[in-house]
N, C-alpha and C. Protein backbone atom coordinates (compact mmCIF):
# COMPACT_ATOMS: atom_id res chain seq x y z
N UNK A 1 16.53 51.85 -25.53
CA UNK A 1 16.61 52.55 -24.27
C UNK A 1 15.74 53.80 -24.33
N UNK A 2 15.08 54.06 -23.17
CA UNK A 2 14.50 55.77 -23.45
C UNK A 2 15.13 56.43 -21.95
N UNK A 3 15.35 57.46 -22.60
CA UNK A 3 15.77 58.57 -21.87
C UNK A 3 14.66 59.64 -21.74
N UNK A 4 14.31 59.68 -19.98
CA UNK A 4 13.60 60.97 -19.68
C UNK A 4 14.02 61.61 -18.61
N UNK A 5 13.43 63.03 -18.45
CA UNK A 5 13.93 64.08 -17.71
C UNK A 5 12.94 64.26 -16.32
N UNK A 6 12.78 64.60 -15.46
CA UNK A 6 11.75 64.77 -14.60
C UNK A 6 12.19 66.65 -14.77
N UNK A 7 10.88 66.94 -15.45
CA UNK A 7 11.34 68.39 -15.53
C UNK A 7 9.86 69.01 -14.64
N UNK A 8 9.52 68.35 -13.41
CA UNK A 8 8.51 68.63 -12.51
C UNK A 8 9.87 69.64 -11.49
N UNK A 9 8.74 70.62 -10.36
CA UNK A 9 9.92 70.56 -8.65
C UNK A 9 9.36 69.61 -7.78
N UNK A 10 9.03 68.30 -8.18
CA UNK A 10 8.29 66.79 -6.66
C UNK A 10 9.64 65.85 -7.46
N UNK A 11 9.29 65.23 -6.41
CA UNK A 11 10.59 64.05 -6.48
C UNK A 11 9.32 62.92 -7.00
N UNK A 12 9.48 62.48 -8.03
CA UNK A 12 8.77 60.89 -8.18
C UNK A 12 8.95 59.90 -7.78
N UNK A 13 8.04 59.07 -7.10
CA UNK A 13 7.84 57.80 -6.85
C UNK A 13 7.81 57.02 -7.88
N UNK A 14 6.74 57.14 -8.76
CA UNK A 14 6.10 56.56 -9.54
C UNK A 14 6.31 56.86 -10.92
N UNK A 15 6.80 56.55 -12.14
CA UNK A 15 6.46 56.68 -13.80
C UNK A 15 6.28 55.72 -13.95
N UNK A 16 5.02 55.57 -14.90
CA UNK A 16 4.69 54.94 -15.93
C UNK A 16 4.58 54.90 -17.29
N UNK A 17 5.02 54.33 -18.48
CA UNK A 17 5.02 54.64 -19.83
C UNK A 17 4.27 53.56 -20.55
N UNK A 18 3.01 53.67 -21.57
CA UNK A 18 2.21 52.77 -22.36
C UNK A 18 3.28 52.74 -23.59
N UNK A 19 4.32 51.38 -23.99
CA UNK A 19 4.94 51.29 -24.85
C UNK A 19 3.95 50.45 -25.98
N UNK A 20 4.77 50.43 -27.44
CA UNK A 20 4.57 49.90 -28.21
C UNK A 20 5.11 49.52 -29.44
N UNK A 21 5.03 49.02 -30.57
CA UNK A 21 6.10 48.65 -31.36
C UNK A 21 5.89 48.85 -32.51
N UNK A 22 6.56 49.41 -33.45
CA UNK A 22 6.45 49.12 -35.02
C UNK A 22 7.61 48.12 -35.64
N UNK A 23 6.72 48.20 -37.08
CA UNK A 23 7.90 47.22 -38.33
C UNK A 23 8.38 48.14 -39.16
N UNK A 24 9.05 48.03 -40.15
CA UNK A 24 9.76 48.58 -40.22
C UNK A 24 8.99 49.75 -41.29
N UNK A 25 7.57 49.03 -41.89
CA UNK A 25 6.47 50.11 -42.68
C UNK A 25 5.75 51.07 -41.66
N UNK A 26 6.44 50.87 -40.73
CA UNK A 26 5.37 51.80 -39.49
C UNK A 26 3.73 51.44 -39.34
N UNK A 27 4.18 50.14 -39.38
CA UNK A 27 2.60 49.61 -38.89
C UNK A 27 2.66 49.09 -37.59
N UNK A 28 1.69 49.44 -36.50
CA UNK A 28 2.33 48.85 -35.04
C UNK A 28 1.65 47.52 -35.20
N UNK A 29 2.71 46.56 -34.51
CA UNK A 29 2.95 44.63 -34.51
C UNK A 29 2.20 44.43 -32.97
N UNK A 30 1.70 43.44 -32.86
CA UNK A 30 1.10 42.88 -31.83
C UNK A 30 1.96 41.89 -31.32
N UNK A 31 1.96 42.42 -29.99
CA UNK A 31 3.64 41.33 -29.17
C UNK A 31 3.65 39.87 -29.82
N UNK A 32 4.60 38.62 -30.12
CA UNK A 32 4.01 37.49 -30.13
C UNK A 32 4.34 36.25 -28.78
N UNK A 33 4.35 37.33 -27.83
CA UNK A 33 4.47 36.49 -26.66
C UNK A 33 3.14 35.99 -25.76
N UNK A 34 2.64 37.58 -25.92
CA UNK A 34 1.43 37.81 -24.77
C UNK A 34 0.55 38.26 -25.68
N UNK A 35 0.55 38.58 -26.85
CA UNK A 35 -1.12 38.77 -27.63
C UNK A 35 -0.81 40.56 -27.42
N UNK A 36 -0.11 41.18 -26.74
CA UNK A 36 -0.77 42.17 -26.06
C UNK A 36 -0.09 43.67 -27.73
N UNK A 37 -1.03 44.62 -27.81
CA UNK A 37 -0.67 45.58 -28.58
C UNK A 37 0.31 46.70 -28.11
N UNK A 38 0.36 46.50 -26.36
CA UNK A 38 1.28 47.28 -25.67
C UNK A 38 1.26 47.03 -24.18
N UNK A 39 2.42 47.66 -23.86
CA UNK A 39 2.69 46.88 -22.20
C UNK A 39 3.03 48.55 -22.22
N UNK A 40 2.80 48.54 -20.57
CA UNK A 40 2.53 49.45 -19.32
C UNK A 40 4.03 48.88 -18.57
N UNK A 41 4.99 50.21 -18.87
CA UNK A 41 6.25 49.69 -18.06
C UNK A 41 5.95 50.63 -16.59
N UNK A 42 6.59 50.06 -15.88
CA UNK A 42 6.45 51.06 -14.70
C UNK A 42 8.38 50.93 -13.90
N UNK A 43 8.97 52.24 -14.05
CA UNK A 43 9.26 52.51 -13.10
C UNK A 43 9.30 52.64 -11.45
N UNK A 44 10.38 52.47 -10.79
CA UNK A 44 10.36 52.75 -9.48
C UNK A 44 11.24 53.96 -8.67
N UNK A 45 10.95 55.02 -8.31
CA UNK A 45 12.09 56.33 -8.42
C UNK A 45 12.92 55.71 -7.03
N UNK A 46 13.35 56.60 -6.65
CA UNK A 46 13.12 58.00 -6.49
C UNK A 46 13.58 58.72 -7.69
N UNK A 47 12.76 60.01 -8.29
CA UNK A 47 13.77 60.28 -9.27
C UNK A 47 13.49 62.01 -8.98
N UNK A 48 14.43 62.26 -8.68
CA UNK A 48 14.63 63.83 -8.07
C UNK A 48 14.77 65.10 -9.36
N UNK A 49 13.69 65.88 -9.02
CA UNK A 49 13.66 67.37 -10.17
C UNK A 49 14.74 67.36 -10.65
N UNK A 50 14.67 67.66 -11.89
CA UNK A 50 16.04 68.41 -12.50
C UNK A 50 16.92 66.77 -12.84
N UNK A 51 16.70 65.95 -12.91
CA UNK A 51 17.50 64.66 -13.58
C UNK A 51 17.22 63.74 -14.59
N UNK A 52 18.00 63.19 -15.06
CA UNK A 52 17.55 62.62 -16.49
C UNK A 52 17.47 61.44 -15.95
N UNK A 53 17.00 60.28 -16.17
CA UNK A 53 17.18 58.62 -15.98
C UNK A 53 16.67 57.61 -17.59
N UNK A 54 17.46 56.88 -17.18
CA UNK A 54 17.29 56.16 -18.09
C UNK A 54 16.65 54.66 -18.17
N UNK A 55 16.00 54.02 -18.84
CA UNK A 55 15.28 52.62 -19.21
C UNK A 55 14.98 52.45 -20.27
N UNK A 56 13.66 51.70 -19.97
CA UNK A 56 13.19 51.01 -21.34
C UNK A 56 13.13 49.71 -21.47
N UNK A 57 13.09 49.04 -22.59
CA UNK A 57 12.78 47.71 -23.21
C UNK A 57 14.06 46.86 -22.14
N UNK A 58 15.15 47.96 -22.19
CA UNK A 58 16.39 47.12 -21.47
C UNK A 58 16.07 46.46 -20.13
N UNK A 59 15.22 47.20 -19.40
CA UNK A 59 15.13 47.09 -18.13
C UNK A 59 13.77 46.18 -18.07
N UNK A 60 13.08 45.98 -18.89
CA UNK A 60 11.70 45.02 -19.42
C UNK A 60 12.27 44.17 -20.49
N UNK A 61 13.04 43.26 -20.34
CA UNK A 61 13.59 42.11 -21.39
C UNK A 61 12.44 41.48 -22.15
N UNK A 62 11.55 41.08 -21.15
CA UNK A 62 10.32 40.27 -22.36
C UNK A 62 9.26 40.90 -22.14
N UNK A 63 9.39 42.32 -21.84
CA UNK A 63 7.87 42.99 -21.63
C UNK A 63 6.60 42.78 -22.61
N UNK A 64 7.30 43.21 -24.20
CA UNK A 64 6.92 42.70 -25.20
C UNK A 64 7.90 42.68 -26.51
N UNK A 65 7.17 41.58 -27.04
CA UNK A 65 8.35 41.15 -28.27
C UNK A 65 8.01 40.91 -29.61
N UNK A 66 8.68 41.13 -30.70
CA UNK A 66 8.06 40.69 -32.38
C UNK A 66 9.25 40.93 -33.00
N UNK A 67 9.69 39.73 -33.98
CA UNK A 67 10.49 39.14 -34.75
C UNK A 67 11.04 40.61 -35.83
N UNK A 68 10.23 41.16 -36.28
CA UNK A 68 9.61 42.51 -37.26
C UNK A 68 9.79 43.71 -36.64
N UNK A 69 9.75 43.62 -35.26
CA UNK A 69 9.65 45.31 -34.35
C UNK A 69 10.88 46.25 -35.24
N UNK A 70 10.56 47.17 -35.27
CA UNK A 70 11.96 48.22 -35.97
C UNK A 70 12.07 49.47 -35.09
N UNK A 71 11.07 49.63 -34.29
CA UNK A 71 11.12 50.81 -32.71
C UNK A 71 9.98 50.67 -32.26
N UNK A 72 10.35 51.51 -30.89
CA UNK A 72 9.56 51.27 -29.91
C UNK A 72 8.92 52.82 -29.74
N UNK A 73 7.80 52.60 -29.51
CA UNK A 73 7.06 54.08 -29.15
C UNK A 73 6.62 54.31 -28.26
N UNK A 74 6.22 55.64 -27.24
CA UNK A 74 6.00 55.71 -25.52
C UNK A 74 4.63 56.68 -26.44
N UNK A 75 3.35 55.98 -25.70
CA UNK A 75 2.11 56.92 -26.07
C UNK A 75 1.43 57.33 -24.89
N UNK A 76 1.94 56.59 -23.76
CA UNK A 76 1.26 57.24 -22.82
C UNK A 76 2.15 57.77 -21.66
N UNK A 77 2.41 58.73 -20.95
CA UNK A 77 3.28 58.59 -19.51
C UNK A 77 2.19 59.67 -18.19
N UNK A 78 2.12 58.59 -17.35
CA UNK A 78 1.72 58.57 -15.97
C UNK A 78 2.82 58.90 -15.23
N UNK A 79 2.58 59.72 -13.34
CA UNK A 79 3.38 59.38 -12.68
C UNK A 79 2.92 59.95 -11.07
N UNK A 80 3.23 59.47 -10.47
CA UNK A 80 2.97 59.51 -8.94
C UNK A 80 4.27 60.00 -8.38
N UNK A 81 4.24 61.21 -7.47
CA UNK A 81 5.40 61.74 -6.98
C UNK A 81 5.35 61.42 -5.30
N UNK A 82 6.34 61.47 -4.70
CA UNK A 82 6.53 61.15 -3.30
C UNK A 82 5.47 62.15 -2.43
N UNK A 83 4.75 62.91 -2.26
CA UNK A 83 3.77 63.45 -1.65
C UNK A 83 2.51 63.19 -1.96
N UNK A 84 2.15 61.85 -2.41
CA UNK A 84 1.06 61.34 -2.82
C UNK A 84 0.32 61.89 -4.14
N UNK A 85 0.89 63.21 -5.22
CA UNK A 85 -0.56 63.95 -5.93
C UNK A 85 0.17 62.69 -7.26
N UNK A 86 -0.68 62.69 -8.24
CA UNK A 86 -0.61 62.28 -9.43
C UNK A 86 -0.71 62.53 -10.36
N UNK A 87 -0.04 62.64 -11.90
CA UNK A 87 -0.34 62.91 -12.99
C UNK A 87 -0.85 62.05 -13.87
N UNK A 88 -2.39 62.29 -14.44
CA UNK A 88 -2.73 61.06 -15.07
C UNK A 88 -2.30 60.80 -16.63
N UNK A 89 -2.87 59.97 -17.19
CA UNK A 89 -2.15 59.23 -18.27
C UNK A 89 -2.23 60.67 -19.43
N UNK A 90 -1.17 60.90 -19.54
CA UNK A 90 -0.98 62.04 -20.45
C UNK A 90 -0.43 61.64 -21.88
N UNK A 91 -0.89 62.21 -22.92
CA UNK A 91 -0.86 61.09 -24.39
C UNK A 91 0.55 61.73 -24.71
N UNK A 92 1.08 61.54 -25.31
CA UNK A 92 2.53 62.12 -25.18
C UNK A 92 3.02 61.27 -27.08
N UNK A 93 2.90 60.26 -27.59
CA UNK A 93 2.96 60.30 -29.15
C UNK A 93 3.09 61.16 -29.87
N UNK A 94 3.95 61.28 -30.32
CA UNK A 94 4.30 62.02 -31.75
C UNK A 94 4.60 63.67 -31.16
N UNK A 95 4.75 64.13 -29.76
CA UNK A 95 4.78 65.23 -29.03
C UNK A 95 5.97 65.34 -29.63
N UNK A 96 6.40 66.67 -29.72
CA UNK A 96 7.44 66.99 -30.25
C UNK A 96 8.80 67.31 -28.38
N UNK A 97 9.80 66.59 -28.35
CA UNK A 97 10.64 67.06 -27.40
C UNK A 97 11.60 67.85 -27.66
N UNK A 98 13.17 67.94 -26.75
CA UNK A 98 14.18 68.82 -27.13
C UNK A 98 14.56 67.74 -27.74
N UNK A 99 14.39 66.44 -28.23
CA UNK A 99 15.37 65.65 -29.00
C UNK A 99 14.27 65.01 -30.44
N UNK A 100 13.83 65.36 -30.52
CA UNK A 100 12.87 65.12 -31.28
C UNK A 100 11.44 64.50 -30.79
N UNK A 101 10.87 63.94 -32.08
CA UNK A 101 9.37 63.66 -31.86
C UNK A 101 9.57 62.64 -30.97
N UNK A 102 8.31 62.26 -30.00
CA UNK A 102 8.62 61.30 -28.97
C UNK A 102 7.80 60.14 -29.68
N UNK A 103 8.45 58.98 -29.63
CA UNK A 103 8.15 57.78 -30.31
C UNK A 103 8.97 57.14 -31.28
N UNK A 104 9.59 57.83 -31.64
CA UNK A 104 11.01 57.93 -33.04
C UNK A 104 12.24 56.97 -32.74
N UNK A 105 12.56 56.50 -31.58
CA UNK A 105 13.67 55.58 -31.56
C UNK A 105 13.58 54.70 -32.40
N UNK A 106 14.41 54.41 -33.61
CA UNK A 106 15.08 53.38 -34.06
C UNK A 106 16.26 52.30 -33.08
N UNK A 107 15.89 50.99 -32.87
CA UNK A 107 17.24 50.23 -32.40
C UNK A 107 17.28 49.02 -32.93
C-alpha cells in the first residue's frame, strides 16, 4: 500500500506515481507479465489539501508482477490539480519523508 499526503493548497485531479520493484538483494526485477521495468499508476482525486489517501499495488492488482519482488518503490510522482496547472514528473527515490526514505516499503 502507499500512503500520500497532498501537502499542496489546489485540490488534485490528477496523481501519478512511476512504480517499481525489487528482490530481496535490492536489485530492481523486470515485471514477468508485461516485460515492463515499471508501470505508471495513476490515480483519480478529488483529493483535497491537507489529506492523506491511500493506494498502491492494492488498487493495481496486476499492474506489475515478479515471483522475487520484496518492495515496491515510487521514483517518479506527477500531478494535475482541478484548475488545470500541473506538476511535472518530479524524481522523488530515495527522498527522504516524515516516515522515512521514499521507496523503502517492505510487504
Amino acid at each position: 500500500m502507499i500512503t500520500w499526503k497532498n501537502i499542496s493548497d489546489k485540490t488534485i485531479k490528477y496523481c501519478y506515481m512511476e512504480a517499481y520493484l525489487k528482490n530481496a538483494v535490492g536489485d530492481r526485477v523486470v515485471g514477468e507479465i508485461r516485460g515492463k521495468k515499471s508501470v505508471i499508476l495513476q490515480y483519480t482525486g478529488t483529493y483535497k489539501p491537507g489529506k492523506t489517501h491511500w493506494g498502491g499495488l492494492s488498487v493495481h492488482p496486476a499492474a506489475i508482477y515478479h515471483p522475487n519482488a520484496k518492495s515496491v518503490h515510487i521514483e517518479k510522482v506527477w500531478v494535475e490539480f482541478m484548475d488545470g496547472t500541473k506538476i511535472n514528473p518530479v524524481l522523488v527515490d530515495g527522498m527522504i519523508s516524515s516516515y522515512g526514505p521514499i521507496g523503502s516499503k517492505i510487504y
